[in-house]
C-alpha atoms as a PDB file:
ATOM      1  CA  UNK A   1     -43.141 -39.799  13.103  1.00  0.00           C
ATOM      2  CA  UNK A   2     -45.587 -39.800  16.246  1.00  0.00           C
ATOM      3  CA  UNK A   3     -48.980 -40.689  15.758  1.00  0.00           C
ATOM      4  CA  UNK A   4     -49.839 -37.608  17.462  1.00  0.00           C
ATOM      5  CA  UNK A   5     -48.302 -35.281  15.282  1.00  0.00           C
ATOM      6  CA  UNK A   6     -49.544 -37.509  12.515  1.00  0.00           C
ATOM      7  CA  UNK A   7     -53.147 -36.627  13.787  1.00  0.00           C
ATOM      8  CA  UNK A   8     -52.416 -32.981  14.449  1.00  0.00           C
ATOM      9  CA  UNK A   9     -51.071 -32.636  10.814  1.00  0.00           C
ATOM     10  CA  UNK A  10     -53.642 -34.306   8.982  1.00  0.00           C
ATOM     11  CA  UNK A  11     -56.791 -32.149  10.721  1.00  0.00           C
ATOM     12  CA  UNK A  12     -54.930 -29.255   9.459  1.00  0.00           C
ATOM     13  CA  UNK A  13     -54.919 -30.442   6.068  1.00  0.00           C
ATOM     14  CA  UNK A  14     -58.447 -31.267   6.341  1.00  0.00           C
ATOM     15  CA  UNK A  15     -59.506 -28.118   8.243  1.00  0.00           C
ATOM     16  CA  UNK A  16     -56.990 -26.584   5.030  1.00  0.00           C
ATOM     17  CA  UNK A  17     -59.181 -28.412   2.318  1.00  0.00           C
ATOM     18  CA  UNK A  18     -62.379 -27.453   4.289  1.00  0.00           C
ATOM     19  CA  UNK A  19     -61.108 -23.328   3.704  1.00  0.00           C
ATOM     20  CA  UNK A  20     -60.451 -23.665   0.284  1.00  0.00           C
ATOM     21  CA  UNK A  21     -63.468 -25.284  -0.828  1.00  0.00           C
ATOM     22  CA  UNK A  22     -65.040 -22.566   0.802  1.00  0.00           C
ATOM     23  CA  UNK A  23     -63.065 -19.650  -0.762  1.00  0.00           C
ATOM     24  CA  UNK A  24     -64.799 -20.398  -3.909  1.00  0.00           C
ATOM     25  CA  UNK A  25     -68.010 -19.753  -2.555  1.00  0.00           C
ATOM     26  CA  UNK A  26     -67.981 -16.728  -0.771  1.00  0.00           C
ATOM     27  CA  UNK A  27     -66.133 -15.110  -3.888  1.00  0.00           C
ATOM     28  CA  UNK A  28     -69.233 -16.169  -5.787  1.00  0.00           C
ATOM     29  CA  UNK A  29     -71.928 -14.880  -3.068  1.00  0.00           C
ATOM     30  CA  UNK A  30     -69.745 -11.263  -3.414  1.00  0.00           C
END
């Protein structure tokens, strides 16, 4: 695997665990 689709692939798992910690939060502000 190439580090650059290494890189690509893990941002979108953070960017991922960013949107679901999120999710949580804006069903509670609702």
């Amino acid at each position: 695997m190439e580090l650059q689709t290494f890189t690509i692939i893990l941002a979108a798992l953070l960017a991922l665990s960013e949107a679901l910690a999120l999710i949580p939060s804006l069903q509670d502000n609702s």
